[in-house]
C-alpha atoms as a PDB file:
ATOM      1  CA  UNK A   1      19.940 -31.526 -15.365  1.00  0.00           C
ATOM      2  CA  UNK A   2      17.172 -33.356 -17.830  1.00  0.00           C
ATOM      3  CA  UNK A   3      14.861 -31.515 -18.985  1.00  0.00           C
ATOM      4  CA  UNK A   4      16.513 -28.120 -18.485  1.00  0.00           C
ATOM      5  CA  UNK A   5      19.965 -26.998 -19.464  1.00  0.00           C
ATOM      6  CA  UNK A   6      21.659 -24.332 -20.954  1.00  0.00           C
ATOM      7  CA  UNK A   7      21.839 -24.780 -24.464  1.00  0.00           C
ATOM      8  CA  UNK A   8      23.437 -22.431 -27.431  1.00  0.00           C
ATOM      9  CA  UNK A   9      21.258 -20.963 -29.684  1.00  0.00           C
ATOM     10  CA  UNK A  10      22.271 -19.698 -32.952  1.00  0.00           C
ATOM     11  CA  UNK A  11      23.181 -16.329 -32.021  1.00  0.00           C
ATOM     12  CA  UNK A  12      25.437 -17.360 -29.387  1.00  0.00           C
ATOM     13  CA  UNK A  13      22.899 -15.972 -26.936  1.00  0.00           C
ATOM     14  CA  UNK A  14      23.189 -18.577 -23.942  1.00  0.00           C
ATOM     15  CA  UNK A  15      19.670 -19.015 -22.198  1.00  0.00           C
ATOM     16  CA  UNK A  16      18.221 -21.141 -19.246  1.00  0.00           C
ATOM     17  CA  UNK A  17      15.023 -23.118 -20.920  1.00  0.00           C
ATOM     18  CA  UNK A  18      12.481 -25.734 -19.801  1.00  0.00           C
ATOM     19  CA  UNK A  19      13.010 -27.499 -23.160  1.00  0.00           C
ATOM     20  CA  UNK A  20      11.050 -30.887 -22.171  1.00  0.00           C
ATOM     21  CA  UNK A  21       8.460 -30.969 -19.467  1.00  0.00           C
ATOM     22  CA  UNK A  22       6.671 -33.070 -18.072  1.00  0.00           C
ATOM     23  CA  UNK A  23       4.084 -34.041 -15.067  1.00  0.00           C
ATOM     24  CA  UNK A  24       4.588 -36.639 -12.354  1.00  0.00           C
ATOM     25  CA  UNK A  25       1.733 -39.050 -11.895  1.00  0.00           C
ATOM     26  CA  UNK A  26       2.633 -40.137  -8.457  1.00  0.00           C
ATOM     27  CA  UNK A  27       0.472 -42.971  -6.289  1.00  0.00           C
ATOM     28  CA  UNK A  28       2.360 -44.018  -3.090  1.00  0.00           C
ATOM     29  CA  UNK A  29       1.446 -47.008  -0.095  1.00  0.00           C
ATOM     30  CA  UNK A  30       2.078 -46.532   3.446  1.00  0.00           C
ATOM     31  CA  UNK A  31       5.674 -46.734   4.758  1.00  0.00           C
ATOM     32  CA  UNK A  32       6.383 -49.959   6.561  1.00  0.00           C
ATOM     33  CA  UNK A  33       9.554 -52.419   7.489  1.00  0.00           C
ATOM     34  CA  UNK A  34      12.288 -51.683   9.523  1.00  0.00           C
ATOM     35  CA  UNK A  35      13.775 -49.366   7.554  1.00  0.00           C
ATOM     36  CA  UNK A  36      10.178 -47.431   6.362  1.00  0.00           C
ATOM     37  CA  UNK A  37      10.171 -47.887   2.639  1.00  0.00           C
ATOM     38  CA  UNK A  38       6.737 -47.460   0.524  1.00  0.00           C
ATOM     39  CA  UNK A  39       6.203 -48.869  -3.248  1.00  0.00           C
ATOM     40  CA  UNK A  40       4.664 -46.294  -5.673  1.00  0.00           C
ATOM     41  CA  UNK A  41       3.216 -46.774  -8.809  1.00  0.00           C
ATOM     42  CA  UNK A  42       3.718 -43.440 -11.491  1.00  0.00           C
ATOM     43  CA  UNK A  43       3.697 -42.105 -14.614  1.00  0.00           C
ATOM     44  CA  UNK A  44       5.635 -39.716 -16.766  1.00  0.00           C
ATOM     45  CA  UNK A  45       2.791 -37.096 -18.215  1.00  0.00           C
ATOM     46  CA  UNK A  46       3.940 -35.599 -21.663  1.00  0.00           C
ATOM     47  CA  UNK A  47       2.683 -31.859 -21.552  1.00  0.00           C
ATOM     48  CA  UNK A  48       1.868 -30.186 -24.606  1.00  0.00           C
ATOM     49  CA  UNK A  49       4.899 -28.265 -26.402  1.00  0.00           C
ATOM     50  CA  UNK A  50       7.668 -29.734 -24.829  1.00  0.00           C
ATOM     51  CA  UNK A  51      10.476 -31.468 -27.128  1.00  0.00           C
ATOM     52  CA  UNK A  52      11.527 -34.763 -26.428  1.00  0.00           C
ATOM     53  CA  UNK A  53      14.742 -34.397 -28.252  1.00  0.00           C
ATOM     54  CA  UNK A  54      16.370 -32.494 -25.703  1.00  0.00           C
ATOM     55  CA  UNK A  55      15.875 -35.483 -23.353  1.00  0.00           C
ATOM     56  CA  UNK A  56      17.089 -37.933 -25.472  1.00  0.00           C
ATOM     57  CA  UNK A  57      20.075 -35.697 -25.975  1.00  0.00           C
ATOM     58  CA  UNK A  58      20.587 -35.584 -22.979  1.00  0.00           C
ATOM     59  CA  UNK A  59      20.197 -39.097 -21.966  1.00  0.00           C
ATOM     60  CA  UNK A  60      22.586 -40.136 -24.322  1.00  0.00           C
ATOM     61  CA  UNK A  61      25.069 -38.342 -23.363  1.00  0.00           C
ATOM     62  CA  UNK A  62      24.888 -38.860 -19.626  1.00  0.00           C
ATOM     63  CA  UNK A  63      24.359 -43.015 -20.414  1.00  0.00           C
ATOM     64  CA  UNK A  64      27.684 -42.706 -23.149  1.00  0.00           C
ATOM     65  CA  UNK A  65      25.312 -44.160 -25.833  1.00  0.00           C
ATOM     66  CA  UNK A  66      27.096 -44.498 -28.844  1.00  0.00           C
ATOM     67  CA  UNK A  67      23.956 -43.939 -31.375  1.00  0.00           C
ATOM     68  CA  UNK A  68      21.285 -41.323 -31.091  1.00  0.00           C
ATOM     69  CA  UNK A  69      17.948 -42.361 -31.993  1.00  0.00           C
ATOM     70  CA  UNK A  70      16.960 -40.920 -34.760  1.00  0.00           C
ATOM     71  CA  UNK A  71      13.068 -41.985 -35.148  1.00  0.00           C
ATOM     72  CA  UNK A  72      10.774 -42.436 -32.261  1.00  0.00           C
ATOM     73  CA  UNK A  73       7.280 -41.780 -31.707  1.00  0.00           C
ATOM     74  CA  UNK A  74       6.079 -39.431 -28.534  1.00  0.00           C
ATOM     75  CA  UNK A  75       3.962 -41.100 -25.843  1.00  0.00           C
ATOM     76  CA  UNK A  76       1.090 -39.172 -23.590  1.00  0.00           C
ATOM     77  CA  UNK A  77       2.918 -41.200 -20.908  1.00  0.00           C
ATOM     78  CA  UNK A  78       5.863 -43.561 -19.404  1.00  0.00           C
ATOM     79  CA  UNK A  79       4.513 -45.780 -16.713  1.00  0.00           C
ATOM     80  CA  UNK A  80       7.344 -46.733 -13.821  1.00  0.00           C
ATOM     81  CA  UNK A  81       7.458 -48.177 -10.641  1.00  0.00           C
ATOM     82  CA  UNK A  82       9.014 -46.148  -7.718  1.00  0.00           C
ATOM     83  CA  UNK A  83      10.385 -46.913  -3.556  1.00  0.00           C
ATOM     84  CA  UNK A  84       9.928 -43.981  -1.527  1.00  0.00           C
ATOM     85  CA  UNK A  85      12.991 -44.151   0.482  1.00  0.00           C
ATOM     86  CA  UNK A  86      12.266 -41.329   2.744  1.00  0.00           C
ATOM     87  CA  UNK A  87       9.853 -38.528   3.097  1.00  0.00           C
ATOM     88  CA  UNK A  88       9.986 -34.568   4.838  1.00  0.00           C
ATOM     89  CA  UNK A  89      13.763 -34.796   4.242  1.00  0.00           C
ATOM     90  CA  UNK A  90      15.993 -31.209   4.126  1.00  0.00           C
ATOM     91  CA  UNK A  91      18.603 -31.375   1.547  1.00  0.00           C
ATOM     92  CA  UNK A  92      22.336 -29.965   2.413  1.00  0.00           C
ATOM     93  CA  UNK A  93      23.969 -27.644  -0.115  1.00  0.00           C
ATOM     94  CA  UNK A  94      26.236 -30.628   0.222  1.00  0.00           C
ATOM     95  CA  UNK A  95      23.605 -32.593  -1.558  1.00  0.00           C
ATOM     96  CA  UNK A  96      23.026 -34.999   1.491  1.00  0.00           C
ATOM     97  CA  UNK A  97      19.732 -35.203   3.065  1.00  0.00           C
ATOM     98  CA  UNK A  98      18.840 -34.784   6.762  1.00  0.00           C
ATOM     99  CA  UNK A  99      15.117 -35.545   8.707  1.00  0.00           C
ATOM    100  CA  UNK A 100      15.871 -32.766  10.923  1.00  0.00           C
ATOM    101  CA  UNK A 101      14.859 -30.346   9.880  1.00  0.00           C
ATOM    102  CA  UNK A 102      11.946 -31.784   8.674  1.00  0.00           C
ATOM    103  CA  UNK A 103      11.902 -30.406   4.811  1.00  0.00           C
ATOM    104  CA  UNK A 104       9.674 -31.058   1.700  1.00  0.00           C
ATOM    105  CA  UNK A 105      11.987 -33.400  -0.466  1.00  0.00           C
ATOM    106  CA  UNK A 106      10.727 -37.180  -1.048  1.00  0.00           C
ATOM    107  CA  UNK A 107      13.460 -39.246  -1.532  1.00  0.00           C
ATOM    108  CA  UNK A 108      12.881 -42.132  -4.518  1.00  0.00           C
ATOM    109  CA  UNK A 109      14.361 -44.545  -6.172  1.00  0.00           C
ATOM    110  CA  UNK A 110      12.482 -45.035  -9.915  1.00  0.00           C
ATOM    111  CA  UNK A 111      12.387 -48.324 -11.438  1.00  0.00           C
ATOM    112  CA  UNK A 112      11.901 -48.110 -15.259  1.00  0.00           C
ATOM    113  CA  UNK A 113      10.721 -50.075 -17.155  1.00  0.00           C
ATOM    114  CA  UNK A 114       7.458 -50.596 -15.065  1.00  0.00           C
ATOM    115  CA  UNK A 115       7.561 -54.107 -13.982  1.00  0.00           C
ATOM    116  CA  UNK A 116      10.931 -54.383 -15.075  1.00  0.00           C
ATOM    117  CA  UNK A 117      14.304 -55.709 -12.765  1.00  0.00           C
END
């Protein structure tokens, strides 16, 4: 899971850690269409503390990347575009999601970068 994992520390000692957080800047329109769909523009908050690397670790290994990046400079926030797909859904230990019963998962798909294909 980004953003949390277990990781080795030195001593061997394995612990479960919030290693980067952040805060969800979430702004969503009304669901419409045939299927009900709703556009939402967001933002990625950086909160104080957290390391980045772990992310990036992270991502590159989930993407396969075959370099790390080495240098970067930390934002105060990622912009993105979002389309709610669904909204009260229940989630199955399965991992599939249901409308009844009525639950408090918001299914999304994120678009990054903002304005971006």
């Amino acid at each position: 899971m980004l953003g949390r994992r277990l990781q080795e520390k030195r001593t061997g000692t394995k612990i479960f850690s919030p290693f980067f957080r952040f805060r969800v800047q979430f702004s969503q329109g009304a669901m419409s269409g045939e299927i009900p769909m709703a556009r939402a523009e967001c933002k990625f908050l950086a909160v104080a503390g957290s390391d980045e690397a772990v992310l990036l670790e992270d991502l590159q290994k989930t993407l396969e990347a075959k370099q790390s990046v080495k240098n970067f400079t930390k934002i105060p926030d990622l912009a993105f575009d979002a389309v709610v797909l669904g909204q009260r859904k229940s989630r199955y230990p399965s991992g599939g999601f249901s409308s009844n019963p009525p639950g408090d998962w918001i299914l999304t798909k994120i678009l990054l970068p903002k304005g971006g294909d």
